[in-house]
Protein backbone atom coordinates (compact mmCIF):
# COMPACT_ATOMS: atom_id res chain seq x y z
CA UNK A 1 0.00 0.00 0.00
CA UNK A 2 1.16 3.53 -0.80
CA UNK A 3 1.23 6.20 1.93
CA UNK A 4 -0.44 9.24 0.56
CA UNK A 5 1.99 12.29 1.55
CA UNK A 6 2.05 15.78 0.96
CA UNK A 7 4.34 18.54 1.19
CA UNK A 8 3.18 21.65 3.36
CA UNK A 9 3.11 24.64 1.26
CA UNK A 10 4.43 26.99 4.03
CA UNK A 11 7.05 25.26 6.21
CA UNK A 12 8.07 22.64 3.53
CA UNK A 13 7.20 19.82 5.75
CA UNK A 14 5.73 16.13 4.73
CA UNK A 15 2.24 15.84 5.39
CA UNK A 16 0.81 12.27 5.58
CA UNK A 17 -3.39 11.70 5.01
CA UNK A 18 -4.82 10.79 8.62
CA UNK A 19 -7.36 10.84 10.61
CA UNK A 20 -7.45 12.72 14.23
CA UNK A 21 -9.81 13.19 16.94
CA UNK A 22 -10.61 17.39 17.02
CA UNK A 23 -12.65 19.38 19.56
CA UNK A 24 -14.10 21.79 18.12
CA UNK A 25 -16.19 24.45 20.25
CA UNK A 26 -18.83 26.58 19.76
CA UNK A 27 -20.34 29.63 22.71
CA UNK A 28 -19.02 27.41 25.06
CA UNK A 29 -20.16 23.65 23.80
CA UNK A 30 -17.75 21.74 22.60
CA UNK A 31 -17.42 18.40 20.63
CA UNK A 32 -14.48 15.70 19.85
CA UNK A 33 -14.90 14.39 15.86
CA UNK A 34 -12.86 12.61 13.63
CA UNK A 35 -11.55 14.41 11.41
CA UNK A 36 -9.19 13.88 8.03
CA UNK A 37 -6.40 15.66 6.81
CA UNK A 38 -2.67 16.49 6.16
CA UNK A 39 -1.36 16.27 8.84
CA UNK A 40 2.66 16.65 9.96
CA UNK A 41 4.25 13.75 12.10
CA UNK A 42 3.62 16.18 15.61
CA UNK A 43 0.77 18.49 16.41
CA UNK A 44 -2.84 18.79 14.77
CA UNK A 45 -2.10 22.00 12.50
CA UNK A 46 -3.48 20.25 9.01
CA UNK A 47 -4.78 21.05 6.23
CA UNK A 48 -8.15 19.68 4.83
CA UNK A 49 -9.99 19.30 1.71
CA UNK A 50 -13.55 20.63 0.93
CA UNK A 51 -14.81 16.74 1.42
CA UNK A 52 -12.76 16.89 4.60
CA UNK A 53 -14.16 19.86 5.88
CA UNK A 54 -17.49 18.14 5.89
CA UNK A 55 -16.57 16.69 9.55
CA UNK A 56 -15.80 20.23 10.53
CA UNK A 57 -19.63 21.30 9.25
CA UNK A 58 -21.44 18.72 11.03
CA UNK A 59 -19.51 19.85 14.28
CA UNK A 60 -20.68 23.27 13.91
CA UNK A 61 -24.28 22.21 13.03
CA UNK A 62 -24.60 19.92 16.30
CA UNK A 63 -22.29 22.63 18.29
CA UNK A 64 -25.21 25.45 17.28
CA UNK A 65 -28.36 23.00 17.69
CA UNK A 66 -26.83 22.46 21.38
CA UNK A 67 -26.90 25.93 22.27
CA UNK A 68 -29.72 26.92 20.80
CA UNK A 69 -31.81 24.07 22.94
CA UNK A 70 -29.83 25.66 25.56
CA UNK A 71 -31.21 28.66 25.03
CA UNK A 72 -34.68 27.86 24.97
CA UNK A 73 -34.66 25.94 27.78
CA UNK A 74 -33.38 29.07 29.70
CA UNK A 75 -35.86 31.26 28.26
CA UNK A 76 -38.58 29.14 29.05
């Protein structure tokens, strides 16, 4: 099998196609998601397609549903 790899445009580093657990947060709520991407050997600082970025869309879509529930339940 061949290891997809990619070479960071900015720092010159090789990127390799995994997949990491994120948290992304939203006014306070947060999540943990899979998500794809270049990503270098250390740290999480990758970069991500347009299909890849669909993890990052349904984060933000249950992230805002949360808070909105939250804020009807404290209105009333």
């Amino acid at each position: 099998m061949i290891e997809e790899t990619m070479i960071h445009p900015e720092t010159g580093e090789t990127l390799r196609r995994d997949i990491r657990p994120i948290e992304f947060s939203y006014k306070g709520e947060k999540i943990t998601l899979d998500m794809p991407g270049w990503y270098p050997p250390e740290g999480d600082d990758g970069i991500f397609s347009m299909d890849d970025m669909a993890v990052h869309d349904k984060a933000m879509r249950i992230l805002k549903a949360r808070h909105a529930e939250k804020l009807q339940n404290i209105a009333g």
